[in-house]
Protein backbone atom coordinates (compact mmCIF):
# COMPACT_ATOMS: atom_id res chain seq x y z
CA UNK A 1 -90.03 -23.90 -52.36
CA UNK A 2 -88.51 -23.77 -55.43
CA UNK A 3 -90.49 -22.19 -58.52
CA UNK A 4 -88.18 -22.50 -61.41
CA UNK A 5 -86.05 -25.81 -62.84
CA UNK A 6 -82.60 -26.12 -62.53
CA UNK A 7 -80.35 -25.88 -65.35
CA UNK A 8 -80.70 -29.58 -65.57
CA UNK A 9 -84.44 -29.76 -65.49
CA UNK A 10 -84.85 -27.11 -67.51
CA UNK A 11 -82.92 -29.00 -70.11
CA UNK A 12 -84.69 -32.35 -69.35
CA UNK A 13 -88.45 -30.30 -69.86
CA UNK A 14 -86.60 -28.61 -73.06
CA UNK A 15 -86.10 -32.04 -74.43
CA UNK A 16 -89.51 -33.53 -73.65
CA UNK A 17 -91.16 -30.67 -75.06
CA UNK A 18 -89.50 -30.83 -78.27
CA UNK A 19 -89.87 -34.82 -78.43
CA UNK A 20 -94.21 -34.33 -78.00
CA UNK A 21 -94.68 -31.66 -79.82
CA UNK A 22 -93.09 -33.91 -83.13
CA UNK A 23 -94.91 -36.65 -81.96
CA UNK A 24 -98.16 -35.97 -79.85
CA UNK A 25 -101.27 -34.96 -81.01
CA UNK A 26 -102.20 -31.63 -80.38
CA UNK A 27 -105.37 -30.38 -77.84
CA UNK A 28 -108.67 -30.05 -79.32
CA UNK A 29 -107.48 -32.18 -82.80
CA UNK A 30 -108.92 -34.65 -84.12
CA UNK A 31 -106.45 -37.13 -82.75
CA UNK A 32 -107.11 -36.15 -79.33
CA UNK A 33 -107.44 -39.11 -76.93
CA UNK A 34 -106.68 -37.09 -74.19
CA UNK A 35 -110.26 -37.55 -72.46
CA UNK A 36 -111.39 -40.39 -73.92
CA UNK A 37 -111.86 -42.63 -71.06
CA UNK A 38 -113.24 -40.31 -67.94
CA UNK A 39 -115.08 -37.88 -70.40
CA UNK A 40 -117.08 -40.49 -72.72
CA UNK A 41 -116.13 -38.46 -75.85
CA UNK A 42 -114.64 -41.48 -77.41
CA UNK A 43 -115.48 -45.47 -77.93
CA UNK A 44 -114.11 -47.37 -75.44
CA UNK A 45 -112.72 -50.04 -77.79
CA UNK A 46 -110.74 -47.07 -79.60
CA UNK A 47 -109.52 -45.28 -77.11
CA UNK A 48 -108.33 -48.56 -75.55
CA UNK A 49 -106.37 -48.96 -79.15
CA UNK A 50 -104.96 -45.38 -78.99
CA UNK A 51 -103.35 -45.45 -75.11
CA UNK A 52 -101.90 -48.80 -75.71
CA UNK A 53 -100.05 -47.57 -79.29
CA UNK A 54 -99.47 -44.05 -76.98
CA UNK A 55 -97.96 -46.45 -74.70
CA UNK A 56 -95.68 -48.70 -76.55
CA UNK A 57 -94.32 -45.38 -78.79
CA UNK A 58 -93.47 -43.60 -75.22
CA UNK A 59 -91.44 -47.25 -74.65
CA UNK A 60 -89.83 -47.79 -77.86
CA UNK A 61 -88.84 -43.62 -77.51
CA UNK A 62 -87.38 -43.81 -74.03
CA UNK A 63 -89.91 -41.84 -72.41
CA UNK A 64 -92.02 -44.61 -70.60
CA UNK A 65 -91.18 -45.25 -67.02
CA UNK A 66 -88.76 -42.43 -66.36
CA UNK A 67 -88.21 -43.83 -63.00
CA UNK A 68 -88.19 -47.07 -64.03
CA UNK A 69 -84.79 -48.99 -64.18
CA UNK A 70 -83.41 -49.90 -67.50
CA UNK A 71 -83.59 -53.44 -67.20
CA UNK A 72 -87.21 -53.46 -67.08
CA UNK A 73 -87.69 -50.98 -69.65
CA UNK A 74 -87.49 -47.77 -67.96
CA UNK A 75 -85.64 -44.59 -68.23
CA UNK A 76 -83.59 -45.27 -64.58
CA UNK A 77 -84.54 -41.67 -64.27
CA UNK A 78 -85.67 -39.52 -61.44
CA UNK A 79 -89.45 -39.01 -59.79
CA UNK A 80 -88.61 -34.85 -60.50
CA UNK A 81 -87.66 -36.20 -64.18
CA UNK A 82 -91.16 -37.92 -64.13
CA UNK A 83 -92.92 -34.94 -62.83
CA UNK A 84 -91.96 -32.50 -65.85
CA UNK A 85 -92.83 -35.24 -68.45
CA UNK A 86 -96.34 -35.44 -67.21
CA UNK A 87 -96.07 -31.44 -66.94
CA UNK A 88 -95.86 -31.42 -70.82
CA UNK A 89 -97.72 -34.20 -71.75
CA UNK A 90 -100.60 -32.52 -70.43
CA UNK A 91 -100.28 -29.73 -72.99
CA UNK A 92 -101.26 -32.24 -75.54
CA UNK A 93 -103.80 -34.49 -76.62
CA UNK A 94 -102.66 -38.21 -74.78
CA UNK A 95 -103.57 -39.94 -71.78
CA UNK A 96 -102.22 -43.55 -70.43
CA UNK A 97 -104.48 -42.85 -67.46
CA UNK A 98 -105.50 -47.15 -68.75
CA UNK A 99 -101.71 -48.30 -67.27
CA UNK A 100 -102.28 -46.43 -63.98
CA UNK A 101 -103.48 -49.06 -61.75
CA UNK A 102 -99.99 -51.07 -63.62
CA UNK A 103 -97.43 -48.88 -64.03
CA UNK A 104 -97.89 -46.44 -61.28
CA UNK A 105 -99.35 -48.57 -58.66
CA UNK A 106 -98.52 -52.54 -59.14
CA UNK A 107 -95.30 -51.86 -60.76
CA UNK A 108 -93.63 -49.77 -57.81
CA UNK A 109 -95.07 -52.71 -55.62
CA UNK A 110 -93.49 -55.40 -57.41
CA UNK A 111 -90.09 -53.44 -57.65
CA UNK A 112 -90.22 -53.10 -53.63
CA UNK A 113 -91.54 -56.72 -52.93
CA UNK A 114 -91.03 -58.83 -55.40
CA UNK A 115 -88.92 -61.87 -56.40
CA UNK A 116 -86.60 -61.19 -59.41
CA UNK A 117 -88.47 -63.79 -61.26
CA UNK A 118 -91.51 -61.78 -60.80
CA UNK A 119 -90.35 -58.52 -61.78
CA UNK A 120 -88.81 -60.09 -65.27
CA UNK A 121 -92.62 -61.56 -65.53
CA UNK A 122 -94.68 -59.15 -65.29
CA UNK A 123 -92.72 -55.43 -65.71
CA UNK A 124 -92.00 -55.48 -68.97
CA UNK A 125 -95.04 -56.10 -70.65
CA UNK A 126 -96.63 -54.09 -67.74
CA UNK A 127 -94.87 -51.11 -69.52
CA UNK A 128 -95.63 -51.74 -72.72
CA UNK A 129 -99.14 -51.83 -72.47
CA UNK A 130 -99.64 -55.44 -73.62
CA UNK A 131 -101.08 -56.56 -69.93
CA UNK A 132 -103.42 -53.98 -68.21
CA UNK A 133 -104.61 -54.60 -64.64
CA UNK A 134 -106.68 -53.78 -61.99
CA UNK A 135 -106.81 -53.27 -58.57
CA UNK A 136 -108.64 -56.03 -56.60
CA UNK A 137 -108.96 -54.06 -53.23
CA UNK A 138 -112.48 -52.86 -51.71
CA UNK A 139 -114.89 -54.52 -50.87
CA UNK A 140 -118.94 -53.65 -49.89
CA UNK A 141 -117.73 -53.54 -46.31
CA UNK A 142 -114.17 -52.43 -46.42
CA UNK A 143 -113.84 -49.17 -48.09
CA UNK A 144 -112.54 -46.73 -46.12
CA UNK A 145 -111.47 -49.56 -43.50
CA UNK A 146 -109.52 -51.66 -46.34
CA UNK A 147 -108.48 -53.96 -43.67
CA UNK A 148 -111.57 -55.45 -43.25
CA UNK A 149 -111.68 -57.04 -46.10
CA UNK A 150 -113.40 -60.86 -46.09
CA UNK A 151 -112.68 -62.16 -49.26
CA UNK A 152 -110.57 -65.69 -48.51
CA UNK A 153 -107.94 -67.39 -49.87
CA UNK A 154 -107.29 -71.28 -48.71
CA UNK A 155 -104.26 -73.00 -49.57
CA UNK A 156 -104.51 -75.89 -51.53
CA UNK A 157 -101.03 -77.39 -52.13
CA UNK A 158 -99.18 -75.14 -54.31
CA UNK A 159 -102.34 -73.15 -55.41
CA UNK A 160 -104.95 -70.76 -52.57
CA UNK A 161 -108.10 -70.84 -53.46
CA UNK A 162 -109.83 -67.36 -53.27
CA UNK A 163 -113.70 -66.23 -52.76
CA UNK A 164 -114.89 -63.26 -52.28
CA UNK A 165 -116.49 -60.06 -53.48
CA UNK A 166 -114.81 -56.77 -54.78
CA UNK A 167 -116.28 -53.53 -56.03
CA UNK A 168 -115.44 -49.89 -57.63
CA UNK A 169 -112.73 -51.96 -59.66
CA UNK A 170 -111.70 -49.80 -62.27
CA UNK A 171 -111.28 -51.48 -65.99
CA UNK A 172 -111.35 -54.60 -64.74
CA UNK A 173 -113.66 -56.01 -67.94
CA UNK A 174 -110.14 -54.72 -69.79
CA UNK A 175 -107.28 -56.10 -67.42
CA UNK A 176 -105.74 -58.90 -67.81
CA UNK A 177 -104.06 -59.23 -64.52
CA UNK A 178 -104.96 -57.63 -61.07
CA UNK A 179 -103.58 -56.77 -57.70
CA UNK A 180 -105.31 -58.65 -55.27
CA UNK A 181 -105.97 -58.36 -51.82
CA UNK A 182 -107.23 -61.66 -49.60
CA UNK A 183 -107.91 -62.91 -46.03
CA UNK A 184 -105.63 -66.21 -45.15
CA UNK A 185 -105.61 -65.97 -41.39
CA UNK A 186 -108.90 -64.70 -39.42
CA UNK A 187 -107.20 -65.32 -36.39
CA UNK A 188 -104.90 -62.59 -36.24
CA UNK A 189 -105.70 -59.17 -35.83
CA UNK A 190 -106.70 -58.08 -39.65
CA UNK A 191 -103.99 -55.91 -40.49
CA UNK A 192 -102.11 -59.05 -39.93
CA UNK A 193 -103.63 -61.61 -41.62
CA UNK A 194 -104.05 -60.23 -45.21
CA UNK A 195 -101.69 -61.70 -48.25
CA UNK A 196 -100.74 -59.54 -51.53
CA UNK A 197 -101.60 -62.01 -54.53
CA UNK A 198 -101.01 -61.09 -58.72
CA UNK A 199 -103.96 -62.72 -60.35
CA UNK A 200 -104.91 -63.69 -63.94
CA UNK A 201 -108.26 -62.29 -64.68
CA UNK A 202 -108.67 -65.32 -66.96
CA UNK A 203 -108.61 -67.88 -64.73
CA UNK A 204 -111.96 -69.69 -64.12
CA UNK A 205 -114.07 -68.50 -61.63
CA UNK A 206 -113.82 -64.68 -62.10
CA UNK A 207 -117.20 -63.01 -62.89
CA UNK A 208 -116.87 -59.28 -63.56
CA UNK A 209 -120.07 -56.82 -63.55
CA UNK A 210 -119.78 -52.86 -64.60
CA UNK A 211 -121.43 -50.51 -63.01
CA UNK A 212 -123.52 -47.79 -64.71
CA UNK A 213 -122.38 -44.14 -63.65
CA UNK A 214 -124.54 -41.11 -64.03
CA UNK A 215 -121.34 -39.98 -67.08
CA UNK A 216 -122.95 -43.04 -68.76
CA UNK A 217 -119.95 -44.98 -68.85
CA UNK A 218 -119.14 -48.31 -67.16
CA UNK A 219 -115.64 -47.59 -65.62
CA UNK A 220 -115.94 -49.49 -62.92
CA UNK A 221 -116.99 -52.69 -62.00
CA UNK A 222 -118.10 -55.66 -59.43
CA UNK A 223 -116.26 -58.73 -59.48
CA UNK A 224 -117.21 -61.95 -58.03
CA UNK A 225 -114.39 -64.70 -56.71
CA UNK A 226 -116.13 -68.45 -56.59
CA UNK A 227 -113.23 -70.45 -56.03
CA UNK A 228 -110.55 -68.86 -58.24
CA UNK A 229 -107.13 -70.48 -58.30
CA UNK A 230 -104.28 -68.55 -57.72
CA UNK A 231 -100.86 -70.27 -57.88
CA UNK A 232 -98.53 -69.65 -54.67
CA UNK A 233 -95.96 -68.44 -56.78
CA UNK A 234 -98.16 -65.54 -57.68
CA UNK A 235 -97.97 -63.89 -54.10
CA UNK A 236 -96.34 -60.75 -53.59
CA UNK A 237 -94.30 -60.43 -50.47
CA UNK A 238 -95.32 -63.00 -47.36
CA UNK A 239 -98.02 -64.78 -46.43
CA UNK A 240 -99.83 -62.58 -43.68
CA UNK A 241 -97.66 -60.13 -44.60
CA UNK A 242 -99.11 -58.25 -47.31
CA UNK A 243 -100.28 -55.28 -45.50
CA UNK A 244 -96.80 -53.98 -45.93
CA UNK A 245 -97.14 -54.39 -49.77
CA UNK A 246 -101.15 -52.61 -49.59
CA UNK A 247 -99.16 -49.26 -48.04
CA UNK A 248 -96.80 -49.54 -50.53
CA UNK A 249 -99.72 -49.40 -53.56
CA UNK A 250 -102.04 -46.72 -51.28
CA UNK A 251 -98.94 -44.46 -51.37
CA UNK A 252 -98.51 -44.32 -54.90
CA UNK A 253 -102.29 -44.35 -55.61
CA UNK A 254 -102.84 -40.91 -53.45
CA UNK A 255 -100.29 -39.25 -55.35
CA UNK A 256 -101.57 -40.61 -58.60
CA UNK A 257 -104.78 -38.97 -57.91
CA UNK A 258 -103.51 -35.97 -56.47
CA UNK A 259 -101.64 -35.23 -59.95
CA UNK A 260 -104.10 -36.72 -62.54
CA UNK A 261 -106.32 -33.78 -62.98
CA UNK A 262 -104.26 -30.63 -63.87
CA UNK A 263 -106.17 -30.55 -67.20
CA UNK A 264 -109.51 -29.21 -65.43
CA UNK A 265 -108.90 -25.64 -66.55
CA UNK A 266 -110.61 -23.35 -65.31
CA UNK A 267 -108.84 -20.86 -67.50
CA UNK A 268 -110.90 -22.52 -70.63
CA UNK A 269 -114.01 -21.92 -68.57
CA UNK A 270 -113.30 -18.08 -68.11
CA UNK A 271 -112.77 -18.38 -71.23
CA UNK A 272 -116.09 -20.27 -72.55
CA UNK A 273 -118.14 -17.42 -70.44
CA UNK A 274 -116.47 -14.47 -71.67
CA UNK A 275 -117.80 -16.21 -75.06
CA UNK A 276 -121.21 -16.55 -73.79
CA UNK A 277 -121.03 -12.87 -72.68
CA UNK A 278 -121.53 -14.06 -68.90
CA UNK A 279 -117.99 -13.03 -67.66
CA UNK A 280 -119.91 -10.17 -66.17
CA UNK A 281 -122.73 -11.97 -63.96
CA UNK A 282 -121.52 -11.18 -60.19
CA UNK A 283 -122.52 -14.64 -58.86
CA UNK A 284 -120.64 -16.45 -61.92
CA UNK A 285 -117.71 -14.29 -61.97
CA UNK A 286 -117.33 -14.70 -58.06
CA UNK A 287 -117.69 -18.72 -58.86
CA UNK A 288 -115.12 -18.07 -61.68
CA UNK A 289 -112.92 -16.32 -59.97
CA UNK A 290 -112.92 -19.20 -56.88
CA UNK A 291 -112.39 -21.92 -59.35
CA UNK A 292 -109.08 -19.76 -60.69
CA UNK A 293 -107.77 -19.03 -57.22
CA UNK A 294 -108.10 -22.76 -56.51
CA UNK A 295 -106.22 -24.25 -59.60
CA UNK A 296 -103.47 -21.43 -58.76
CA UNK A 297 -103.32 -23.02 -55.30
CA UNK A 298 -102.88 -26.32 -56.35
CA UNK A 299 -100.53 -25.48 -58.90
CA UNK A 300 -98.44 -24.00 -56.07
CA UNK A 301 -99.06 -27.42 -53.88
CA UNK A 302 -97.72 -29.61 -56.81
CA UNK A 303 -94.55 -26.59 -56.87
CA UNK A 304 -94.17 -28.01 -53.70
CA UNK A 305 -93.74 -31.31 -53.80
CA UNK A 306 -91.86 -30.82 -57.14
CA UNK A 307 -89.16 -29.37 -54.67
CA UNK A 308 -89.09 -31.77 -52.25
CA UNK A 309 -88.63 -34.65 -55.11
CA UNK A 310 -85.59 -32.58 -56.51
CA UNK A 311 -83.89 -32.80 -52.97
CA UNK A 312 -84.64 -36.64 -52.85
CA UNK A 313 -87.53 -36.51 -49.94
CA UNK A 314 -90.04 -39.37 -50.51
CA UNK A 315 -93.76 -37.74 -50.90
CA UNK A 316 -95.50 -37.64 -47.59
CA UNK A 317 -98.70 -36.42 -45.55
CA UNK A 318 -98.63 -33.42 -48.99
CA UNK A 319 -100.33 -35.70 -51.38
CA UNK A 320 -103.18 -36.18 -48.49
CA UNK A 321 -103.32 -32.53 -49.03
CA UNK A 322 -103.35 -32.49 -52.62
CA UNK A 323 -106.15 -35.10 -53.12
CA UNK A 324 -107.94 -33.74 -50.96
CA UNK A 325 -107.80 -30.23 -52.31
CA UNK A 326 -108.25 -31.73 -56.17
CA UNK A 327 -111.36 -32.64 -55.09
CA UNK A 328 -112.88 -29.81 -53.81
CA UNK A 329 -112.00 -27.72 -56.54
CA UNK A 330 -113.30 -30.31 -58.91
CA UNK A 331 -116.28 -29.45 -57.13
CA UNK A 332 -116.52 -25.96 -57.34
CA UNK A 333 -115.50 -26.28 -61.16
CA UNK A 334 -118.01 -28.41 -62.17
CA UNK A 335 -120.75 -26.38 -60.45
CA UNK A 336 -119.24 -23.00 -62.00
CA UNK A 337 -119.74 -24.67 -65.31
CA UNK A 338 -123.49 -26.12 -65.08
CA UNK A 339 -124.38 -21.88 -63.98
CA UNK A 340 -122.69 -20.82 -66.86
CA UNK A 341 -124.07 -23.26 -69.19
CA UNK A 342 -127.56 -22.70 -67.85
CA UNK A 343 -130.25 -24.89 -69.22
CA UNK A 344 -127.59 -26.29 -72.00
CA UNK A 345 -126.20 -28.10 -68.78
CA UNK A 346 -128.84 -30.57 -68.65
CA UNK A 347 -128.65 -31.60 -72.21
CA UNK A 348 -125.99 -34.49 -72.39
CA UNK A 349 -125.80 -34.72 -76.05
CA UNK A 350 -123.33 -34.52 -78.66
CA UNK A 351 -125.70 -32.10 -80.62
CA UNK A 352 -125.39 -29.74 -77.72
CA UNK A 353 -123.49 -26.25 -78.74
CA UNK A 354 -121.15 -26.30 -75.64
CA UNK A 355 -120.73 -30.29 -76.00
CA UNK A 356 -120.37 -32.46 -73.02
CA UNK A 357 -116.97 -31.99 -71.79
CA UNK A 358 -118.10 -29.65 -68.75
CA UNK A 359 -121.48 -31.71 -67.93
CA UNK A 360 -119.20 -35.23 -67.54
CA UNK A 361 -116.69 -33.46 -65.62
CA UNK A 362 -119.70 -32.35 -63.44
CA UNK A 363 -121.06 -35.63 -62.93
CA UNK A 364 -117.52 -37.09 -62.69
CA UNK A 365 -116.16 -35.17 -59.75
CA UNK A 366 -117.98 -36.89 -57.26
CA UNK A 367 -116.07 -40.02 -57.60
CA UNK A 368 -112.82 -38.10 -57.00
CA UNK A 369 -114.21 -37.47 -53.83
CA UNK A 370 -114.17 -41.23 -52.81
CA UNK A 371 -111.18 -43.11 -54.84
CA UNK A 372 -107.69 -43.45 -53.20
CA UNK A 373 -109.16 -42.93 -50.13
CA UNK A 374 -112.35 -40.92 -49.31
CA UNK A 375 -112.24 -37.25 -47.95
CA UNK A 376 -112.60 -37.88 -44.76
CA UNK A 377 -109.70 -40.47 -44.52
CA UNK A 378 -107.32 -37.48 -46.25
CA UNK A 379 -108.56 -35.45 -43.55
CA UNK A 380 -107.51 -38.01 -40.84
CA UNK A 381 -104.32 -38.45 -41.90
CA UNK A 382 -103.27 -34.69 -42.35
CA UNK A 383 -104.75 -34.39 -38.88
CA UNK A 384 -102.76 -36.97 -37.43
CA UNK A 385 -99.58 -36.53 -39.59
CA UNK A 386 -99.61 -32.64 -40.04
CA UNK A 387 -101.25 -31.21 -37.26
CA UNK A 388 -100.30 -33.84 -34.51
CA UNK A 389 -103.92 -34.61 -33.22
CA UNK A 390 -104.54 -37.94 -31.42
CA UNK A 391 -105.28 -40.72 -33.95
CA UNK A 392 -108.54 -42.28 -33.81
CA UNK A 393 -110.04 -44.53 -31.38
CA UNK A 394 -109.27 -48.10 -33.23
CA UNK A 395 -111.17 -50.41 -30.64
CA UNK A 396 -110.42 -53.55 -33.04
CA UNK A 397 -106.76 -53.33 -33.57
CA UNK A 398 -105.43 -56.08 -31.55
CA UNK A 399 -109.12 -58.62 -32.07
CA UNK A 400 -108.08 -61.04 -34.03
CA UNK A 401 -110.47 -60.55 -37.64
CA UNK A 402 -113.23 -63.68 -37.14
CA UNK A 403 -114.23 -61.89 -33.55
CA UNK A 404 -114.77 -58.03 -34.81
CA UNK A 405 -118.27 -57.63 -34.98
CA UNK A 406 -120.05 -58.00 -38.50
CA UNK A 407 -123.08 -56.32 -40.00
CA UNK A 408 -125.44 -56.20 -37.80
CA UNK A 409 -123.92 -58.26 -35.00
């Protein structure tokens, strides 16, 4: 493991550094955006505003899609390259965490499986910011098991009709274009019979409900299919085939989510109860001290896959690792925050001394706990993939989708 940059990187981080710090907004400003979407500190129509002019000044600067190629707006630079931007644009007050589900999930797809004609389509404004999207994926019964899903799609000439359900959708009353996952053969095995479509979230038929979380916001979302018309030029990849391109989008999902939440400091919280004069409760101070092992841990994790990105290896069974652990420690931080706070914790309130930075990232953490895979499906794969234990039992693999069992059948 390598713990220091090359002469190379270092010059690459030198260079970002010096590029934000003339042209990003400062932590704790008042420009700060930088937790305006998870955190509820800022209106959702304004913070919307803010990441997409973020967005389009990273483009117009060069430092948008550093592994992007040029031609579709990128940097044609290197995932390590990537890495050390995000290092240092966490030091300030910016996010783009709206483009995720675009530019670091559909965008890799559509580079890997995609016609030419799509990627001139839909890449460059994909980078810009001037089309969001959203991921079209679980459903109420095919979470963990995406493969289940049931939502069809029924060709129609040139155009599949699709109907279905799909929940947890993240921004999708903001996208204007989503990744969607649908059913066009039941009589394969389901793995098999599952097609990769790019969808207009303004075509007719789409209804889209948010969901209320206990932060208060309405992230997420259900949205209904009742006959929505997708043309057949908008599939990614092959009919039946588009399991290939769902592995493709899980992969860079997990190790979205296992780098996304670096800014969780539990250094500022050490820092909050030394202020409070608690740094000297045992039971805090042993919850404190957890919390700072932990983010040291997974500081060393992302060291790790840092080095295996220099040497060119692709990221593997590690990110499993790193979600996984970014959870838990999520976790423990939030908890280590609501005893320090005491009874100010259960004051969500703008008016309250301490704010509400530390009570939404309490009642946030749960959900990092299910997205991009749930902890127990993290823990399946490092057990098959790291440790070498027999995979599970999969009794439906080879039953073609229309004779596995449903509900309570």
């Amino acid at each position: 493991m390598d713990f220091d940059d090359t002469e190379e990187e270092a010059a690459f981080r030198a260079e970002a550094r010096a590029w934000l710090e003339v042209n990003a907004p400062a932590k704790g400003s008042p420009d700060d955006f930088s937790t305006g979407m998870l955190e509820g500190t800022m209106d959702p129509a304004e913070y919307l505003r803010r990441v997409k002019e973020w967005q389009r000044l990273l483009v117009d600067a060069g430092w948008a899609g550093i592994t992007w190629p040029k031609a579709y707006g990128g940097r044609g630079g290197t995932s390590l390259q990537s890495s050390i931007f995000s290092q240092e644009a966490s030091r300030f007050g910016v996010a783009t965490n709206t483009f995720a589900v675009g530019i670091g999930m559909a965008g890799p797809t559509i580079m890997r499986h995609g016609t030419d004609e799509q990627k001139d389509r839909y890449l460059p404004p994909m980078l810009r910011g001037d089309e969001v999207w959203c991921q079209l994926f679980s459903e109420p019964d095919a979470g963990s098991d995406l493969a289940n899903i049931s939502t069809r799609a029924i060709r129609d000439g040139d155009e599949w009709v699709v109907t279905g359900q799909k929940v947890w959708t993240s921004g999708a009353h903001e996208a204007q274009w989503g990744i969607l996952l649908a059913r066009t053969d039941p009589d394969v095995p389901k793995h098999k019979g599952i097609t990769y479509f790019l969808v207009d979230m303004a075509t007719p038929g789409f209804e889209i409900r948010p969901l209320k979380q206990m932060t208060g916001s309405e992230h997420f979302s259900e949205v209904f299919m009742d006959e929505v018309r997708v043309p057949h030029a908008n599939i990614l990849g092959e009919v039946n085939g588009g399991w290939a391109c769902t592995l493709t989008t899980l992969a860079n999902e997990r190790g979205l989510i296992a780098g996304a939440n670096k800014s969780s400091d539990s250094v500022a919280l050490i820092a909050l109860a030394r202020q409070r004069g608690r740094a000297d409760d045992p039971n805090l101070r042993q919850q404190l001290v957890d919390c700072w092992i932990r983010q040291q841990i997974q500081r060393y994790l992302g060291y790790r896959l840092q080095t295996a990105l220099s040497k060119g290896v692709p990221p593997g069974p590690e990110t499993s690792v790193m979600k996984l652990f970014a959870a838990e420690y999520l976790r423990r931080l939030g908890n280590a925050a609501m005893e320090m706070l005491g009874p100010e914790a259960l004051v969500l309130d703008d008016s309250n001394p301490a704010g509400v930075d530390w009570q939404q990232r309490f009642l946030y953490a749960p959900a990092i706990r299910i997205a991009g895979g749930s902890n127990e499906v993290q823990r399946n794969i490092m057990a098959e993939r790291v440790l070498g234990l027999p995979g599970e039992i999969r009794t439906d693999r080879d039953v073609a989708f229309r004779d596995i069992p449903k509900g309570g059948a």
